[in-house]
C-alpha atoms as a PDB file:
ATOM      1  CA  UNK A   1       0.000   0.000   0.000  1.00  0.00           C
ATOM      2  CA  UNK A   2       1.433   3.345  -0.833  1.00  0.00           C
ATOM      3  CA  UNK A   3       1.572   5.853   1.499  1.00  0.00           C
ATOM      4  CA  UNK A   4       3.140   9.207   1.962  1.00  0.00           C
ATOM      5  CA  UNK A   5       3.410  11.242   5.098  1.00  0.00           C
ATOM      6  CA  UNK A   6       4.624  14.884   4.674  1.00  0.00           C
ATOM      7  CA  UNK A   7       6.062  16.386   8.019  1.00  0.00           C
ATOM      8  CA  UNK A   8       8.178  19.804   8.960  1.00  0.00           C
ATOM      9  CA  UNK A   9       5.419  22.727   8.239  1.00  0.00           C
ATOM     10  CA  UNK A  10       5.097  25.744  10.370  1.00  0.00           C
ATOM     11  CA  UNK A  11       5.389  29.385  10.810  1.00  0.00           C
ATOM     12  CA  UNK A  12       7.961  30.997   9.159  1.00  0.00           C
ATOM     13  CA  UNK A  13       9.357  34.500   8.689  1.00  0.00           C
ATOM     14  CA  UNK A  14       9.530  36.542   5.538  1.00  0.00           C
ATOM     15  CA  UNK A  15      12.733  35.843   4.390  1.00  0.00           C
ATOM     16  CA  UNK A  16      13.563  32.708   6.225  1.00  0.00           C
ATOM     17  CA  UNK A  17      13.528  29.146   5.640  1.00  0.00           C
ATOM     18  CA  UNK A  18      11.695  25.531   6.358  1.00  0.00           C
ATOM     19  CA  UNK A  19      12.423  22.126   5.189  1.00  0.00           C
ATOM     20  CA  UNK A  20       9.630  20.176   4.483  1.00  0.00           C
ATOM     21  CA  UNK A  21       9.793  16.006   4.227  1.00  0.00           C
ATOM     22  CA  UNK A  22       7.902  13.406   2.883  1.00  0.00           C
ATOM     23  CA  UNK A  23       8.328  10.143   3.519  1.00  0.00           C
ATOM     24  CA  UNK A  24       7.263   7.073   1.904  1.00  0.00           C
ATOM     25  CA  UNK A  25       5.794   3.816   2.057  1.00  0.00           C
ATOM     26  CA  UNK A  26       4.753   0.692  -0.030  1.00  0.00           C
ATOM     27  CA  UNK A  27       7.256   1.620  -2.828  1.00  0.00           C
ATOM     28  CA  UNK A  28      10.850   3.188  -3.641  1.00  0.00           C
ATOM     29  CA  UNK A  29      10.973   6.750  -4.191  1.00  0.00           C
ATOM     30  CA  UNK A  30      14.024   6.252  -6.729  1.00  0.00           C
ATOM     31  CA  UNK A  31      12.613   4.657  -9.019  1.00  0.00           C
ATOM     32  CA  UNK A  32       9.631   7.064  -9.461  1.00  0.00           C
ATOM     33  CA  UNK A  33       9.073  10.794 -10.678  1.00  0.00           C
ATOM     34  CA  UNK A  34       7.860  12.622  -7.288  1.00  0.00           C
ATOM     35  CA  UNK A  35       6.148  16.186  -7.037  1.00  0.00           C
ATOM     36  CA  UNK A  36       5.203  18.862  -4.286  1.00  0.00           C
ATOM     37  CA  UNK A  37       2.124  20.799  -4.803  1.00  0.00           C
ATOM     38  CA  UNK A  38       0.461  23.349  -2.488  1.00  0.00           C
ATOM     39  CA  UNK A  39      -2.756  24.799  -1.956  1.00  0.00           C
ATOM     40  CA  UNK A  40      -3.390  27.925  -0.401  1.00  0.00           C
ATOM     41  CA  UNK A  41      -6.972  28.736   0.872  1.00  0.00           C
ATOM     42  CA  UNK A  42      -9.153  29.948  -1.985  1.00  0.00           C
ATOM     43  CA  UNK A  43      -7.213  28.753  -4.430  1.00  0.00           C
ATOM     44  CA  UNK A  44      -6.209  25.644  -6.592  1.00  0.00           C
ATOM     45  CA  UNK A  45      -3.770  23.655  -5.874  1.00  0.00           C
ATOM     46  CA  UNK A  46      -1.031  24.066  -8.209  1.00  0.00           C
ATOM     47  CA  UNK A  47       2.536  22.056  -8.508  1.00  0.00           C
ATOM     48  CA  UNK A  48       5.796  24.001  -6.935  1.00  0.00           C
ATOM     49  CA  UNK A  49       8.362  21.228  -7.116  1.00  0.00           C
ATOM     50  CA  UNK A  50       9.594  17.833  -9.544  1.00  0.00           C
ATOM     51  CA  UNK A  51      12.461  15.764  -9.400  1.00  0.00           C
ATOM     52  CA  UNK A  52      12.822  12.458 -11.870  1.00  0.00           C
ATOM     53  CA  UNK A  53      12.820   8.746 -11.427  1.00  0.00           C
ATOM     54  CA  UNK A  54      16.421   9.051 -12.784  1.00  0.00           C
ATOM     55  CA  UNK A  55      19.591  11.357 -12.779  1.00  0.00           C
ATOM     56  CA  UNK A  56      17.876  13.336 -10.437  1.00  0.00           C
ATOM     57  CA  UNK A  57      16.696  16.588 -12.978  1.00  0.00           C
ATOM     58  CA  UNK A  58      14.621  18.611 -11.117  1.00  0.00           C
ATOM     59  CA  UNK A  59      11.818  21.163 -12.428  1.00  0.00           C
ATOM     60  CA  UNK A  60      10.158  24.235 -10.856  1.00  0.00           C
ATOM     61  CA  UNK A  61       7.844  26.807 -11.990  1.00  0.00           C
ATOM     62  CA  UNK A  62       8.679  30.607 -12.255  1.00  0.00           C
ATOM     63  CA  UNK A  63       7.168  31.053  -8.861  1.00  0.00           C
ATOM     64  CA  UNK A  64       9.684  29.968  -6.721  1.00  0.00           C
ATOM     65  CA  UNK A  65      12.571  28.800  -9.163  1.00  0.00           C
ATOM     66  CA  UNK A  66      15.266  30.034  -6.939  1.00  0.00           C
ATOM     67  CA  UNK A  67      13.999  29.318  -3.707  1.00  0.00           C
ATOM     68  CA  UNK A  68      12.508  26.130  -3.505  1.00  0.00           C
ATOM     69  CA  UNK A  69      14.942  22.988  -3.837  1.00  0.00           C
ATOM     70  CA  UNK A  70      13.713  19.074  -4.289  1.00  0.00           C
ATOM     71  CA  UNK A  71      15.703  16.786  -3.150  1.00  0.00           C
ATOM     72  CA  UNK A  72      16.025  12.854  -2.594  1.00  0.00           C
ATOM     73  CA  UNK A  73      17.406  10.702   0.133  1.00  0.00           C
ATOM     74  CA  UNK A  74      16.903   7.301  -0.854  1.00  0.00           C
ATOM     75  CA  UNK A  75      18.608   5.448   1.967  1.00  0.00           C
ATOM     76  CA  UNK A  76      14.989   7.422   3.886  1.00  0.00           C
ATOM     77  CA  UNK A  77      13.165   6.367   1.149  1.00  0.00           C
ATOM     78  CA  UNK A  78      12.015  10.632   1.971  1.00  0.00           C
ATOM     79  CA  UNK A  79      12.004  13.459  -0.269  1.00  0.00           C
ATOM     80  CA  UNK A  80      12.438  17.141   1.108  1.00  0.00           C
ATOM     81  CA  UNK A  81      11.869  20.381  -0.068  1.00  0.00           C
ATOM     82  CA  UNK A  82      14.007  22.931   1.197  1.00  0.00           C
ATOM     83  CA  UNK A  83      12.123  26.549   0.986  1.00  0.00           C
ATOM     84  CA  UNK A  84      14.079  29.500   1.220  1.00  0.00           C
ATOM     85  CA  UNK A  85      13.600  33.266   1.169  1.00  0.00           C
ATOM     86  CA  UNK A  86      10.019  32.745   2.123  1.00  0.00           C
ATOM     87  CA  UNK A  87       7.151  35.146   0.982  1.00  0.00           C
ATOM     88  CA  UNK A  88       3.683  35.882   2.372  1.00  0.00           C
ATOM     89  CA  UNK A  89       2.327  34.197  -0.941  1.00  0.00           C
ATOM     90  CA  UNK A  90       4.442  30.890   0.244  1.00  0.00           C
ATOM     91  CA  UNK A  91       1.462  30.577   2.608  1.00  0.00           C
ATOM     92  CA  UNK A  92      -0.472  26.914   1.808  1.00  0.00           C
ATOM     93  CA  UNK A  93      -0.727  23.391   2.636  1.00  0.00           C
ATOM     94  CA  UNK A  94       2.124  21.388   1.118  1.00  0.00           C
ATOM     95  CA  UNK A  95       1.586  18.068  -0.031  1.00  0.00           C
ATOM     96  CA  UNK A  96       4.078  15.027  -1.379  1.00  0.00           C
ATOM     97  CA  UNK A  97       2.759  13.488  -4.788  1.00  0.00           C
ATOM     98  CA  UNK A  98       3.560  10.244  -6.519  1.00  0.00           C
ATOM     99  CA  UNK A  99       1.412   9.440  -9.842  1.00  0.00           C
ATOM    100  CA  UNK A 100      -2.790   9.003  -8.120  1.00  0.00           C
ATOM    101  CA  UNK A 101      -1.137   9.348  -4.580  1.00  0.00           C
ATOM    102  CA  UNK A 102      -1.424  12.203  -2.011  1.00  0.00           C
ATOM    103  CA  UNK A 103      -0.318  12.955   1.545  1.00  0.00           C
ATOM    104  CA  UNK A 104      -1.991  14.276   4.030  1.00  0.00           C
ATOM    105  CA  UNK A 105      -0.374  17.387   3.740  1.00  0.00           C
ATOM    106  CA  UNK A 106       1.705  19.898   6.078  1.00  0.00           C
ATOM    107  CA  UNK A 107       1.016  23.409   7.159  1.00  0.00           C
ATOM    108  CA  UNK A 108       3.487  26.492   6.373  1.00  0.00           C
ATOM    109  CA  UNK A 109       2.484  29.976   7.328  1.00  0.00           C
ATOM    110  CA  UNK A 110       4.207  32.949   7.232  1.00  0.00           C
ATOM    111  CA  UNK A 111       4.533  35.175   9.819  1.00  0.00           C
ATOM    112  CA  UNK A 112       4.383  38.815   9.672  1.00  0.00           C
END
């Protein structure tokens, strides 16, 4: 059974930083293509973060190319993603996606 359990959310400053993990269950996250996504209230949720099955590549969109990094540790079996430089419009509930999959998601607010 797959399963993936996103932790490390919270309140953060402008301009700071929060590592967020996911880790996973019922399968090997080398061996597939994983994603973050958030959702921020209001809104749809929309994809922040990709890194491949293989070699690693790793794809953002405009809106935080720069300050968001995916990474893998496969001896976890966890991905992270390591926000930096943090903005008011960072503000959502992050969650860890592989293919029809979803977490339960993880809370990061900024402070002000």
């Amino acid at each position: 059974q797959v399963q993936l359990a996103e932790s490390g959310g919270g309140l953060v400053q402008p301009g700071g930083s929060l590592r967020l993990s996911c880790t996973a269950s019922g399968f090997t996250v080398s061996t597939y293509s994983m994603r973050w996504y958030r959702q921020a209230p209001g809104k749809e949720r929309e994809w922040v973060a990709a890194i491949g099955a293989t070699g690693d590549v790793a794809r953002y969109p405009d809106s935080v190319k720069g300050r968001f990094t995916i990474s893998r540790d496969n001896a976890k079996n966890t991905v992270y993603l390591q926000m930096d430089d943090q903005r008011p419009e960072d503000t959502a509930v992050y969650y860890c996606h592989r293919n029809t999959s979803w977490g339960q998601g993880t809370q990061v607010t900024g402070s002000t």
